[in-house]
PDB file of N, CA and C in Angstrom:
ATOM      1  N   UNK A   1     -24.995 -13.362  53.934  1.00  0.00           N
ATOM      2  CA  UNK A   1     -24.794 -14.653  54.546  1.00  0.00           C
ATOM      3  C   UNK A   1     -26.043 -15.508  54.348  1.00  0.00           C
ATOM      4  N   UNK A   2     -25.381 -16.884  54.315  1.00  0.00           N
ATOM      5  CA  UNK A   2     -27.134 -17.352  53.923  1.00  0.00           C
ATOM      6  C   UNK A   2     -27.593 -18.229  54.590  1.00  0.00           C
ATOM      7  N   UNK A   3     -29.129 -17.963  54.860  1.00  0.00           N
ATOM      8  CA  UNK A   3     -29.780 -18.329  56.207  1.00  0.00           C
ATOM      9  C   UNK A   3     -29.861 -19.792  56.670  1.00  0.00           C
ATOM     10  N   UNK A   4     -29.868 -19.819  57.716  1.00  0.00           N
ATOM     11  CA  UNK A   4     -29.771 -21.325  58.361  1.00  0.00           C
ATOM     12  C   UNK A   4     -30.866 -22.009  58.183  1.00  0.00           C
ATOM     13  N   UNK A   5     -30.901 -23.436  57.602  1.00  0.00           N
ATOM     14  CA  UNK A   5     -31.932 -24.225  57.477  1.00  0.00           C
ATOM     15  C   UNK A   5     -32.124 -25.460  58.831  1.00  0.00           C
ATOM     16  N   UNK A   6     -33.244 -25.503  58.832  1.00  0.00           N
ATOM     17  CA  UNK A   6     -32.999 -26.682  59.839  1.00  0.00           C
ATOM     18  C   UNK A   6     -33.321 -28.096  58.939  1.00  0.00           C
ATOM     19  N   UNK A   7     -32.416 -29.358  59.957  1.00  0.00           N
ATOM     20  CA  UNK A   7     -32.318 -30.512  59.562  1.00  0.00           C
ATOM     21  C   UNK A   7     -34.052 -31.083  58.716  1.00  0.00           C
ATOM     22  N   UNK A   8     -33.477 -31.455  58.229  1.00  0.00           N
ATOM     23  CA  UNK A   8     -35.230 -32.520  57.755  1.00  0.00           C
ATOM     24  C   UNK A   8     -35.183 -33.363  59.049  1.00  0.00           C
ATOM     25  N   UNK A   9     -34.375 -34.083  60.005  1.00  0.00           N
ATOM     26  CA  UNK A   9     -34.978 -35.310  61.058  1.00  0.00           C
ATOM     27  C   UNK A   9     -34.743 -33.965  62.532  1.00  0.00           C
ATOM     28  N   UNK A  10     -35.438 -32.972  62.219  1.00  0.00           N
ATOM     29  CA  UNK A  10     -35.385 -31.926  63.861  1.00  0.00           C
ATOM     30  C   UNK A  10     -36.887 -32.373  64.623  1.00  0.00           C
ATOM     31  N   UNK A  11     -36.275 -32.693  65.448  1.00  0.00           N
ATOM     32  CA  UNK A  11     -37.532 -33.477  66.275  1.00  0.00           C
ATOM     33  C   UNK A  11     -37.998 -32.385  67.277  1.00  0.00           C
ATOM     34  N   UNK A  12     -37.691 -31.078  67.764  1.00  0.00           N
ATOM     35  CA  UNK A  12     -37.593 -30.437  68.274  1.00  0.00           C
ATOM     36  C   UNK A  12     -38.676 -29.412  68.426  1.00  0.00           C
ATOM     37  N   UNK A  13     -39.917 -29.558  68.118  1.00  0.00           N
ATOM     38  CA  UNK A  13     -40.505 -28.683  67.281  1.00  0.00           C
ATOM     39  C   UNK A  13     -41.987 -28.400  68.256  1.00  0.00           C
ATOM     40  N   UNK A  14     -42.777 -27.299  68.474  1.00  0.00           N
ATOM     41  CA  UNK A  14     -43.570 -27.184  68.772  1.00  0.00           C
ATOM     42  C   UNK A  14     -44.708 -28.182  68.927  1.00  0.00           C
ATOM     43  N   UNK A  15     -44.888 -28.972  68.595  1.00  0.00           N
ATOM     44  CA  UNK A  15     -46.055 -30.597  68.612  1.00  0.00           C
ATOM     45  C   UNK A  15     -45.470 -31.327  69.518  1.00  0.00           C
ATOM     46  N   UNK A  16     -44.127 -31.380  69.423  1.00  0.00           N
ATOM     47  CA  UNK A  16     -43.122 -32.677  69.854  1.00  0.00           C
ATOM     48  C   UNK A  16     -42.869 -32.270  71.521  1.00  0.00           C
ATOM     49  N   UNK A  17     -43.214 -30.758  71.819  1.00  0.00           N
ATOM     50  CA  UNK A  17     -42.856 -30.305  72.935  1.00  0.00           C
ATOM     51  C   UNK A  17     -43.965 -30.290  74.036  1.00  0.00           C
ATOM     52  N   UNK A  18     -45.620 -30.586  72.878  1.00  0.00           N
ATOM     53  CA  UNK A  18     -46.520 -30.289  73.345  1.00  0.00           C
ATOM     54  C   UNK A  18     -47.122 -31.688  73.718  1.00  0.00           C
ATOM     55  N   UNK A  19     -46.662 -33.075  73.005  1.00  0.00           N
ATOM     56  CA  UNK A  19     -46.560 -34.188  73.274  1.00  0.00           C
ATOM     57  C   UNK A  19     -45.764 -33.850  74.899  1.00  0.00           C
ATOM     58  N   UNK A  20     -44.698 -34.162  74.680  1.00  0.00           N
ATOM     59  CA  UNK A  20     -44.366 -34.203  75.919  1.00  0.00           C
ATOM     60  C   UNK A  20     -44.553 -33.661  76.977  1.00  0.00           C
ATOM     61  N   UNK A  21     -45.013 -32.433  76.632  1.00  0.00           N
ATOM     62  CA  UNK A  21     -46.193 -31.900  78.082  1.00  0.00           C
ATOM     63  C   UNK A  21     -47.074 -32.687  78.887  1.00  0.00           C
ATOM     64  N   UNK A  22     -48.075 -33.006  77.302  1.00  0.00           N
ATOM     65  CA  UNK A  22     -49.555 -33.728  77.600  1.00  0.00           C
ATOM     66  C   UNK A  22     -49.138 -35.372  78.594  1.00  0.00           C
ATOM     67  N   UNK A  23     -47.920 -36.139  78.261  1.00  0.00           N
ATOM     68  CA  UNK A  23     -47.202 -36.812  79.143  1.00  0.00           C
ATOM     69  C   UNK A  23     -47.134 -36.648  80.167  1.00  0.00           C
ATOM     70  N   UNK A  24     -46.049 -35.554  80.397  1.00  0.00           N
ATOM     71  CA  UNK A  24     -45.316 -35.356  81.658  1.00  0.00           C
ATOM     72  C   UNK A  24     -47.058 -34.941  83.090  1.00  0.00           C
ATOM     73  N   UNK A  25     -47.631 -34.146  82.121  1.00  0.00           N
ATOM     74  CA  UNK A  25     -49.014 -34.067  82.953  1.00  0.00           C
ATOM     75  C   UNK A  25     -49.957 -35.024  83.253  1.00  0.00           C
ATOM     76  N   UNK A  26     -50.103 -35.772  82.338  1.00  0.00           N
ATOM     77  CA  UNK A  26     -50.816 -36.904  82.490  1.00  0.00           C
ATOM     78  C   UNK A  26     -50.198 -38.140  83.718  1.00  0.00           C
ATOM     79  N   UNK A  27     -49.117 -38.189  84.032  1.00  0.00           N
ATOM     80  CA  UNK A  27     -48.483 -39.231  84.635  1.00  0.00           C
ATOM     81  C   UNK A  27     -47.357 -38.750  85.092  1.00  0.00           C
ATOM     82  N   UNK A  28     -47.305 -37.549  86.379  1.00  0.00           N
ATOM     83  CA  UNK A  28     -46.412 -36.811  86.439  1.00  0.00           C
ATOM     84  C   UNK A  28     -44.948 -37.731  87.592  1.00  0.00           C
ATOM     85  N   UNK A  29     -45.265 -39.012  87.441  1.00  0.00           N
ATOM     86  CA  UNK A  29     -44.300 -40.010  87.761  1.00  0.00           C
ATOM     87  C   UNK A  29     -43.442 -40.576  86.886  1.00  0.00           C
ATOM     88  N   UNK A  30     -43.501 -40.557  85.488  1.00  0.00           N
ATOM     89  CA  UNK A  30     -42.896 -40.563  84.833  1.00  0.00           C
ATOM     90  C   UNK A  30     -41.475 -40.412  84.879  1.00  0.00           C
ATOM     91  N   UNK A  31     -40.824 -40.817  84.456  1.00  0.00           N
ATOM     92  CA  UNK A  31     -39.477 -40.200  84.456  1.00  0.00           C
ATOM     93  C   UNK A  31     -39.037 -39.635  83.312  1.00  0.00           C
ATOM     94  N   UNK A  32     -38.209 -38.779  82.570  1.00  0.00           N
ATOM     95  CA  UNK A  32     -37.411 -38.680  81.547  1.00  0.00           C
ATOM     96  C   UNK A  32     -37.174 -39.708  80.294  1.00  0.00           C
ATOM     97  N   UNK A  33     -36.734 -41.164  81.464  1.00  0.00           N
ATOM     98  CA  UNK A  33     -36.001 -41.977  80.643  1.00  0.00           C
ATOM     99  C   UNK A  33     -37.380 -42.962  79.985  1.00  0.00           C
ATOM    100  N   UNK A  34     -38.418 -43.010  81.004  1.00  0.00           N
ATOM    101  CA  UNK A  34     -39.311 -43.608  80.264  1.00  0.00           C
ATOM    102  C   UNK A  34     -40.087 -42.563  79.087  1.00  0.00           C
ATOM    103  N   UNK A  35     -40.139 -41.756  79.430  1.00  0.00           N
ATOM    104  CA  UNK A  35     -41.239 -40.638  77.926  1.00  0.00           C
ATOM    105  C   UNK A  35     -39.850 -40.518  76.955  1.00  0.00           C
ATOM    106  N   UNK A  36     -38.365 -40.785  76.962  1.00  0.00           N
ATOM    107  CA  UNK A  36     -37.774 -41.290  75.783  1.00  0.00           C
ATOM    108  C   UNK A  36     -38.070 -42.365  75.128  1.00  0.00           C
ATOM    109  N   UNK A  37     -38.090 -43.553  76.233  1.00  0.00           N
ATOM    110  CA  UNK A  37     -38.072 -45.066  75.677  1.00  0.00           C
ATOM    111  C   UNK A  37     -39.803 -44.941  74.513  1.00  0.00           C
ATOM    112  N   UNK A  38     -41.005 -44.021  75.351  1.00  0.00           N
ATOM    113  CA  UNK A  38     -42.329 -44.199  74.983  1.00  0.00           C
ATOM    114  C   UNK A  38     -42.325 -43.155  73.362  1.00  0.00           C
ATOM    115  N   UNK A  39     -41.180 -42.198  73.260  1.00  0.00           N
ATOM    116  CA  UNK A  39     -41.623 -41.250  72.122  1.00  0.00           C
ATOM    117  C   UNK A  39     -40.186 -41.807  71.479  1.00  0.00           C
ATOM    118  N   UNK A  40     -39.285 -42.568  71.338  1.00  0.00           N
ATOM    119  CA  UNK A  40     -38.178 -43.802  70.892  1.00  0.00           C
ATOM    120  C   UNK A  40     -37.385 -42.231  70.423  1.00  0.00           C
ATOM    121  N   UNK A  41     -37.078 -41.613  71.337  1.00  0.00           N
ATOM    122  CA  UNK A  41     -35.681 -40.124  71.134  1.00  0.00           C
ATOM    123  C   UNK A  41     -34.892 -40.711  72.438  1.00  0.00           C
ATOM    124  N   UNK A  42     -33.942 -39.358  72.055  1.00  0.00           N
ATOM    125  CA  UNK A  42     -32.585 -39.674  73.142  1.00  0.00           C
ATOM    126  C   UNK A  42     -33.090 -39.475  74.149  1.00  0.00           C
ATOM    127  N   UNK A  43     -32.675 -39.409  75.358  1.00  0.00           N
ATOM    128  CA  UNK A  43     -32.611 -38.797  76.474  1.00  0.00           C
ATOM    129  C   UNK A  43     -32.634 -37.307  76.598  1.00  0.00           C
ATOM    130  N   UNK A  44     -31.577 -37.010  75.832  1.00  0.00           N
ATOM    131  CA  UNK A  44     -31.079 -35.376  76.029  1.00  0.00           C
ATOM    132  C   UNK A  44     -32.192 -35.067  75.463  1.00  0.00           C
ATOM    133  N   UNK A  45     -32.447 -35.508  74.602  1.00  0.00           N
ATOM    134  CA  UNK A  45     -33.333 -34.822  73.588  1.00  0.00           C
ATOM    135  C   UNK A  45     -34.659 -34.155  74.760  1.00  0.00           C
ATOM    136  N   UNK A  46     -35.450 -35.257  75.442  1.00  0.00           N
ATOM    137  CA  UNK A  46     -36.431 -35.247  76.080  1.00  0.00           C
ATOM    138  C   UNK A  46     -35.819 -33.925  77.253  1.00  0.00           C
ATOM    139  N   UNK A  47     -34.693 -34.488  77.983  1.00  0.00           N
ATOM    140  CA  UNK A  47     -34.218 -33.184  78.624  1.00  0.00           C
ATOM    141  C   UNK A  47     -33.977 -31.892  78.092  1.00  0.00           C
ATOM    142  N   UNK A  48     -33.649 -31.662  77.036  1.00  0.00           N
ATOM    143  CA  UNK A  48     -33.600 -30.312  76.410  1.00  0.00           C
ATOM    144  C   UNK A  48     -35.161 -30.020  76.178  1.00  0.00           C
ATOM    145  N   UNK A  49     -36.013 -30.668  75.453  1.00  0.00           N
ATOM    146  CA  UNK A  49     -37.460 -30.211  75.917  1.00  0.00           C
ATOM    147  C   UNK A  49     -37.833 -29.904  77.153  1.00  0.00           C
ATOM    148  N   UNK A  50     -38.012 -30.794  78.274  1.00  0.00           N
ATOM    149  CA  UNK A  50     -38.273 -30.451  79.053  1.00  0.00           C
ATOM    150  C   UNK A  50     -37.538 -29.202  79.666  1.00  0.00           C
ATOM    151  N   UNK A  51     -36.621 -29.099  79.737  1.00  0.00           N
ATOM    152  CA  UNK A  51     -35.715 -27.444  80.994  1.00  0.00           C
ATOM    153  C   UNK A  51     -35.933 -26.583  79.752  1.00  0.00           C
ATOM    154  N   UNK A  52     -35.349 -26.326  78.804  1.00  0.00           N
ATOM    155  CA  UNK A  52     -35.590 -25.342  77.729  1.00  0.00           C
ATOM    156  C   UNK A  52     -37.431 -24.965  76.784  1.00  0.00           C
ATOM    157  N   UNK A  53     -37.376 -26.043  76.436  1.00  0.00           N
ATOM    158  CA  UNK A  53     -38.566 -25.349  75.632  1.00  0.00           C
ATOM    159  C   UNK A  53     -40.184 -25.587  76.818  1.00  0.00           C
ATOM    160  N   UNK A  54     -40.098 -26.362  78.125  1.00  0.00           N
ATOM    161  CA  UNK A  54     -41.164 -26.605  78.817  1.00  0.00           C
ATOM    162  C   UNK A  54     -40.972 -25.735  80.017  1.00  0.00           C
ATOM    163  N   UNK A  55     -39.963 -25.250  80.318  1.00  0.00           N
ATOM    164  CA  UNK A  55     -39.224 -24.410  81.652  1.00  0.00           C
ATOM    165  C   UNK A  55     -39.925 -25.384  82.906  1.00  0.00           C
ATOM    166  N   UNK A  56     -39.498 -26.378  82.501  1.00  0.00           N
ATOM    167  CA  UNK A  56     -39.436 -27.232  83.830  1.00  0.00           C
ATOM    168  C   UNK A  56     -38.535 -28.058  84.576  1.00  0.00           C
ATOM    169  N   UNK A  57     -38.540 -28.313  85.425  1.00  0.00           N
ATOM    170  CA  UNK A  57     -37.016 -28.515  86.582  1.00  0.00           C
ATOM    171  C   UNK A  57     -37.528 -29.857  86.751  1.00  0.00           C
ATOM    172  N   UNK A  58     -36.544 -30.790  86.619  1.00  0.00           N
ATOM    173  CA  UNK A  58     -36.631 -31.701  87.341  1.00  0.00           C
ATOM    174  C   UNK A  58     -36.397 -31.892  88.796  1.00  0.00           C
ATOM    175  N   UNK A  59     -36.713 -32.598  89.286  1.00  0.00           N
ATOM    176  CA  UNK A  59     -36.044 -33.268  90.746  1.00  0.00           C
ATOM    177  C   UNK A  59     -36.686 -34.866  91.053  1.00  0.00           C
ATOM    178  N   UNK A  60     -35.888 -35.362  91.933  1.00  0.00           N
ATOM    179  CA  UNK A  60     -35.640 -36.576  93.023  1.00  0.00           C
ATOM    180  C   UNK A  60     -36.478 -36.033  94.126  1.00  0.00           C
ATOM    181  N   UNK A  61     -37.563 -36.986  94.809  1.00  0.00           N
ATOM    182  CA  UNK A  61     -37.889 -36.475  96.058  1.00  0.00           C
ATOM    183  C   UNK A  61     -36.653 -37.265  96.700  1.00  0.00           C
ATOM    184  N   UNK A  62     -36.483 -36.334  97.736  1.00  0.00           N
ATOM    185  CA  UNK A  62     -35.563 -37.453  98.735  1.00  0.00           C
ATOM    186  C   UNK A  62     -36.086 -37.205 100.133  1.00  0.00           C
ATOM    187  N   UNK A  63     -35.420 -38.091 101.074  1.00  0.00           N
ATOM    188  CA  UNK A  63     -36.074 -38.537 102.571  1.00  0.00           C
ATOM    189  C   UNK A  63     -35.255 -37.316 103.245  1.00  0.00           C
ATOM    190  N   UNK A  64     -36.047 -36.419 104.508  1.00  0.00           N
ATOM    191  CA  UNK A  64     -35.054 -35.334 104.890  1.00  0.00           C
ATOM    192  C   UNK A  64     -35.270 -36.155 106.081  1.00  0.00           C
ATOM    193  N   UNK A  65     -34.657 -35.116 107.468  1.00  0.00           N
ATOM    194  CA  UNK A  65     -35.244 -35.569 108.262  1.00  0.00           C
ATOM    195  C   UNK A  65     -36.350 -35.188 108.972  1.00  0.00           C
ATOM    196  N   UNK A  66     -37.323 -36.076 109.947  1.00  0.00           N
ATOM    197  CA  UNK A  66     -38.381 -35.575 110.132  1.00  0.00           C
ATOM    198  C   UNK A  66     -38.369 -35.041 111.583  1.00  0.00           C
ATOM    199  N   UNK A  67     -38.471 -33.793 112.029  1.00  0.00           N
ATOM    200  CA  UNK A  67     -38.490 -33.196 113.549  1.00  0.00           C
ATOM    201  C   UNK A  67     -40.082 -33.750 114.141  1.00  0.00           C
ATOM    202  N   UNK A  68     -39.784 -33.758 115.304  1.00  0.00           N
ATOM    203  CA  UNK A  68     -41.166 -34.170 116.198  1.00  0.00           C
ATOM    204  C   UNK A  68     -40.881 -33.415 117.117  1.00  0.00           C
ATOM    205  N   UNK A  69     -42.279 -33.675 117.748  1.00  0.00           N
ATOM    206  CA  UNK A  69     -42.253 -32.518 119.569  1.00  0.00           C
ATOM    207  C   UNK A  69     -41.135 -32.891 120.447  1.00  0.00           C
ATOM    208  N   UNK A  70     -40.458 -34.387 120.460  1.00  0.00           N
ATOM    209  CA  UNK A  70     -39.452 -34.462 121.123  1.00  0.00           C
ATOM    210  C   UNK A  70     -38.211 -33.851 120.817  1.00  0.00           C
ATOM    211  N   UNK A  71     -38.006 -33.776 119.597  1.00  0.00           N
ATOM    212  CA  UNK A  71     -36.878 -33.320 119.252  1.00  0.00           C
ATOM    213  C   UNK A  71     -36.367 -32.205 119.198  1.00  0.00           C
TER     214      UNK A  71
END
């Protein structure tokens, strides 16, 4: 069987993952959609780096609620 080549435009690649590290660390407010708009890839793209090749989770902070001594 004969072996799989990858694309000539695979953006996917060890540098490209390490870019987006040095990002996501540098300015860890960032979002997704802006370090796409800043490295001009998809979205997914940036998300498949990040959860797969960075093993990192996104999240939303959100508002919980807050207990006090009265409560």
């Amino acid at each position: 069987r004969k072996k799989h080549s990858q694309r000539s435009d695979f953006v996917r690649t060890a540098e490209f993952a390490q870019q987006v590290q040095d990002i996501a660390n540098d300015d860890p407010s960032n979002s997704m959609r802006i370090i796409a708009l800043q490295l001009e890839v998809a979205e997914s793209t940036i998300g498949l780096v990040v959860h797969e090749d960075l093993g990192y989770q996104s999240y939303v902070m959100r508002r919980g609620q807050f207990m006090s001594q009265k409560t």
